[in-house]
C-alpha atoms as a PDB file:
ATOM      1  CA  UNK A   1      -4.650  -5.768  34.776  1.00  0.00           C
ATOM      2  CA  UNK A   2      -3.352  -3.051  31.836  1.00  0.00           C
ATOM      3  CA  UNK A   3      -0.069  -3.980  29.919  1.00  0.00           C
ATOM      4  CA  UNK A   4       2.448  -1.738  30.881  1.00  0.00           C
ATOM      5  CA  UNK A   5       3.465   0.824  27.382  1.00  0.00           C
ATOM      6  CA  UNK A   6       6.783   2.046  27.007  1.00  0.00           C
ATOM      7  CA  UNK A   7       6.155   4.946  26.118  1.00  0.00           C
ATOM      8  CA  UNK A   8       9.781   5.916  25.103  1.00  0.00           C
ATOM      9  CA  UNK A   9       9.565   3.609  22.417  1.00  0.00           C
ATOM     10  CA  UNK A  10       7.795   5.521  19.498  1.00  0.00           C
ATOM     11  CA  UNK A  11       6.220   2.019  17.935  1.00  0.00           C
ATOM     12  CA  UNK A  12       4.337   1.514  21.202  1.00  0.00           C
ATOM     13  CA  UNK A  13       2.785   4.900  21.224  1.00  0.00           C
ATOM     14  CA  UNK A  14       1.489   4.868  17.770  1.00  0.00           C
ATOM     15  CA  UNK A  15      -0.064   1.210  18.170  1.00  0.00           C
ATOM     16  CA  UNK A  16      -1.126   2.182  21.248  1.00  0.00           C
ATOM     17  CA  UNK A  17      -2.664   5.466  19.946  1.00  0.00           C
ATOM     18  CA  UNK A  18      -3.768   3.942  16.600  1.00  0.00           C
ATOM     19  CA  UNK A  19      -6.057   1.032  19.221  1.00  0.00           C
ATOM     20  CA  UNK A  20      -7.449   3.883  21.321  1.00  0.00           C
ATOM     21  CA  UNK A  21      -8.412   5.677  17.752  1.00  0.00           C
ATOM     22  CA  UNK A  22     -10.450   2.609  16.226  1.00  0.00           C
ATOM     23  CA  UNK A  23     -11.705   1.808  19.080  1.00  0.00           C
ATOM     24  CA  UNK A  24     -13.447   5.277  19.645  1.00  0.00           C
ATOM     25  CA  UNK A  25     -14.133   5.898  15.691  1.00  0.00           C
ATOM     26  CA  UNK A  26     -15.971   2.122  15.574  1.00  0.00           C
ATOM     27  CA  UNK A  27     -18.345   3.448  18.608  1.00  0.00           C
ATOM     28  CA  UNK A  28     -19.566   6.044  16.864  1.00  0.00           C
ATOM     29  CA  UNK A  29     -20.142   4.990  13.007  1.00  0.00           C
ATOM     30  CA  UNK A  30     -23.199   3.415  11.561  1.00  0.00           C
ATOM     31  CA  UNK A  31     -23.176  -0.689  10.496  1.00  0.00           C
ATOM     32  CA  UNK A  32     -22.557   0.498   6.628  1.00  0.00           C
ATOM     33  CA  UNK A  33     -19.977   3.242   7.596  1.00  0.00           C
ATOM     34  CA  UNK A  34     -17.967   0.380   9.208  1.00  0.00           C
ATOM     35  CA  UNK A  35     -18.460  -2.367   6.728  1.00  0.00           C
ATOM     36  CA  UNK A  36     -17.588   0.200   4.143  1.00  0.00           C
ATOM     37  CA  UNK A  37     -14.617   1.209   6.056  1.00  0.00           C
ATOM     38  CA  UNK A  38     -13.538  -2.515   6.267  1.00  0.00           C
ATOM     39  CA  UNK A  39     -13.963  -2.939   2.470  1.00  0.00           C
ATOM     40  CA  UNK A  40     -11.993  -0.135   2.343  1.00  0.00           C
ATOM     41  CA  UNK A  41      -8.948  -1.564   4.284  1.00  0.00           C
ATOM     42  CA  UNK A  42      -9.713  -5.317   2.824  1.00  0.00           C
ATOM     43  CA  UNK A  43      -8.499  -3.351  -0.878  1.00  0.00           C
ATOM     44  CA  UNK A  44      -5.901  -1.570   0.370  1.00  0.00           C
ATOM     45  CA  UNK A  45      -4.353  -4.618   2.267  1.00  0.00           C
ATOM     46  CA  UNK A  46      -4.743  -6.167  -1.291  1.00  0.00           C
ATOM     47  CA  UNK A  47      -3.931  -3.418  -4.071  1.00  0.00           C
ATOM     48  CA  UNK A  48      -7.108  -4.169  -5.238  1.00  0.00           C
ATOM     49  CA  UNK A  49     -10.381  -1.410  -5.899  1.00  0.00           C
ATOM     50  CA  UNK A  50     -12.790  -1.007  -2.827  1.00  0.00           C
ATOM     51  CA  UNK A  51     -15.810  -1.705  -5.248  1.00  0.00           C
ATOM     52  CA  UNK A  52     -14.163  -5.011  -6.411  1.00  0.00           C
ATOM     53  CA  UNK A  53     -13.656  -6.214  -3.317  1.00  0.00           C
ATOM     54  CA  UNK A  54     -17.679  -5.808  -2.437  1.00  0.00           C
ATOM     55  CA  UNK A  55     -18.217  -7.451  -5.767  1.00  0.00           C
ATOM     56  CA  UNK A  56     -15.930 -10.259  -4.628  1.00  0.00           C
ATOM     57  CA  UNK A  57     -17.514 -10.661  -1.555  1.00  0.00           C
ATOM     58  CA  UNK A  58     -20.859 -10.249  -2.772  1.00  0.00           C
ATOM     59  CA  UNK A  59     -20.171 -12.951  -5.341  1.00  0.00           C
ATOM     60  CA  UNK A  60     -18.903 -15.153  -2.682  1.00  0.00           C
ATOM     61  CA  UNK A  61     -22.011 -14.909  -0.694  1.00  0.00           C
ATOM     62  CA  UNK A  62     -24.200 -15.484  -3.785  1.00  0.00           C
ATOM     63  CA  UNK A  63     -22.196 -18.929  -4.373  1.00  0.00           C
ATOM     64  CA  UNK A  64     -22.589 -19.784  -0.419  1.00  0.00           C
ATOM     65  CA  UNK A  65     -25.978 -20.052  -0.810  1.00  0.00           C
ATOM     66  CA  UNK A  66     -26.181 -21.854  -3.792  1.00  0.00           C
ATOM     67  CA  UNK A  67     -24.706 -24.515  -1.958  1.00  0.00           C
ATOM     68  CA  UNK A  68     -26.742 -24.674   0.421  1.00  0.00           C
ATOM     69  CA  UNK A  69     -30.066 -24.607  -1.479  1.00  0.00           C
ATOM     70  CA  UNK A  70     -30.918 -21.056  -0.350  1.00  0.00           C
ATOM     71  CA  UNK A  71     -30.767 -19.310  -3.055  1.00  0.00           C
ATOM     72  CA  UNK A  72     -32.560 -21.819  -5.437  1.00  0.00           C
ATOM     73  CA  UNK A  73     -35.525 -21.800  -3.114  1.00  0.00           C
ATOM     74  CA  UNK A  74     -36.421 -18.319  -3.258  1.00  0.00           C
ATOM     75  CA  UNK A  75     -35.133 -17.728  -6.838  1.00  0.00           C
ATOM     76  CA  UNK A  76     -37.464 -17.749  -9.670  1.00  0.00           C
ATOM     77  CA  UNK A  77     -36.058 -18.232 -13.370  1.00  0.00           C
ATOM     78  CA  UNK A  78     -36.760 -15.925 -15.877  1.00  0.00           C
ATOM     79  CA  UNK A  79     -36.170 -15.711 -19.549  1.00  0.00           C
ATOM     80  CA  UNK A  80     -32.637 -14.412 -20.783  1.00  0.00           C
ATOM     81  CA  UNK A  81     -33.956 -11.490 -22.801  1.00  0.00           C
ATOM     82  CA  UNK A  82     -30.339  -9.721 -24.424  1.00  0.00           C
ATOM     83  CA  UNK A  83     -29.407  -8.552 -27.764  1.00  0.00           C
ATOM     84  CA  UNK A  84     -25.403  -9.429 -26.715  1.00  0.00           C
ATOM     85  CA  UNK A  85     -23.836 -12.252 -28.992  1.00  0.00           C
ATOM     86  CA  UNK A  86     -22.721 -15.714 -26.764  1.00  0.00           C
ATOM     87  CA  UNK A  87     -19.430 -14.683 -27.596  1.00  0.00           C
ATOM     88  CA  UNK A  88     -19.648 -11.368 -26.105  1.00  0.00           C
ATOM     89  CA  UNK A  89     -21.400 -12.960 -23.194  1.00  0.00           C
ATOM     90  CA  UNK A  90     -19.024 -15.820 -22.886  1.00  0.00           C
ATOM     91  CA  UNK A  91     -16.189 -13.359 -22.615  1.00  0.00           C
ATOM     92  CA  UNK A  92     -17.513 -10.764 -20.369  1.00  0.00           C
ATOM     93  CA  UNK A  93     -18.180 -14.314 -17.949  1.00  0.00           C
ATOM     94  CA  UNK A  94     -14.741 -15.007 -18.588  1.00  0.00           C
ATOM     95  CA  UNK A  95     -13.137 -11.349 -17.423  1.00  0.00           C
ATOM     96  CA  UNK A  96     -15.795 -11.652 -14.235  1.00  0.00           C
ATOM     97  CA  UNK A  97     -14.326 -15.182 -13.489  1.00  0.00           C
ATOM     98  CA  UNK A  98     -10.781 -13.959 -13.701  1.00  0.00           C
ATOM     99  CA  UNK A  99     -11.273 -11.393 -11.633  1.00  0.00           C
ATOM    100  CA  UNK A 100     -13.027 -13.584  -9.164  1.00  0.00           C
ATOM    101  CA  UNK A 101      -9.867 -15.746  -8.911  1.00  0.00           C
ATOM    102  CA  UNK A 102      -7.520 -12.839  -8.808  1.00  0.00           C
ATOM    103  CA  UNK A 103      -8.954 -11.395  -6.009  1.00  0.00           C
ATOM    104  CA  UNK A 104      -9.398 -15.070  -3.536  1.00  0.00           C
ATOM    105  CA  UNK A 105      -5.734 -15.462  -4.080  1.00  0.00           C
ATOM    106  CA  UNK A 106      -4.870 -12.064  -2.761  1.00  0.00           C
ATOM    107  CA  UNK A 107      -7.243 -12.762  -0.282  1.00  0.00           C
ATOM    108  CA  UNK A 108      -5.767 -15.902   0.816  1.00  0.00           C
ATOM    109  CA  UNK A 109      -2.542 -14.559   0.769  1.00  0.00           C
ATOM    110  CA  UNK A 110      -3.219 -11.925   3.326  1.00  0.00           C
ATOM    111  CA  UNK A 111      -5.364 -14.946   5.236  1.00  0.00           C
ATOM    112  CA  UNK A 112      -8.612 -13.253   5.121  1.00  0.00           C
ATOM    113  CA  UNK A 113     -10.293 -16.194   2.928  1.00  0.00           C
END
């Protein structure tokens, strides 16, 4: 049986409209379109950049299956070929790691990790 909506009461119309809106604009986008539009909403939740948070995510994946042995059994090595210092190296791992951490504490915050 429906929940009965007050409709006098303006919150309950908007979340009530705002459901009946997703759930028609989800039935008619593509897989990306909706991932895209959930990275999208996972970055404003979080004040962070829509393209970090598919880095982020990406990232996590990446480390997922490194502990499971995934990744290591399809992966094959190949030589570091770079004309960047260590120290230049070192530091841009250092800003990506940073970042990393930033990002999976706002995430945890809003409960989404």
């Amino acid at each position: 049986m429906a929940s009965r909506v007050n409709l006098k009461s303006r919150k309950a119309k908007s979340g009530m409209v705002r459901r009946m809106a997703t759930s028609i604009k989800f039935r008619f986008l593509s897989e990306e379109e909706v991932a895209a539009d959930l990275i999208r909403r996972i970055a404003r939740k979080i004040h962070e950049k829509p393209e970090d948070v598919a880095w982020f995510l990406e990232v996590k994946s990446i480390m997922g299956k490194l502990g499971t042995g995934e990744f290591s059994e399809n992966a094959k090595p190949e030589p570091l070929k770079t004309s960047k210092s260590v120290q230049i190296i070192m530091s841009e791992v250092k800003k990506s790691y940073t970042k990393f951490k930033r990002i999976e504490a706002k995430m945890k915050k809003a409960g989404l990790v």
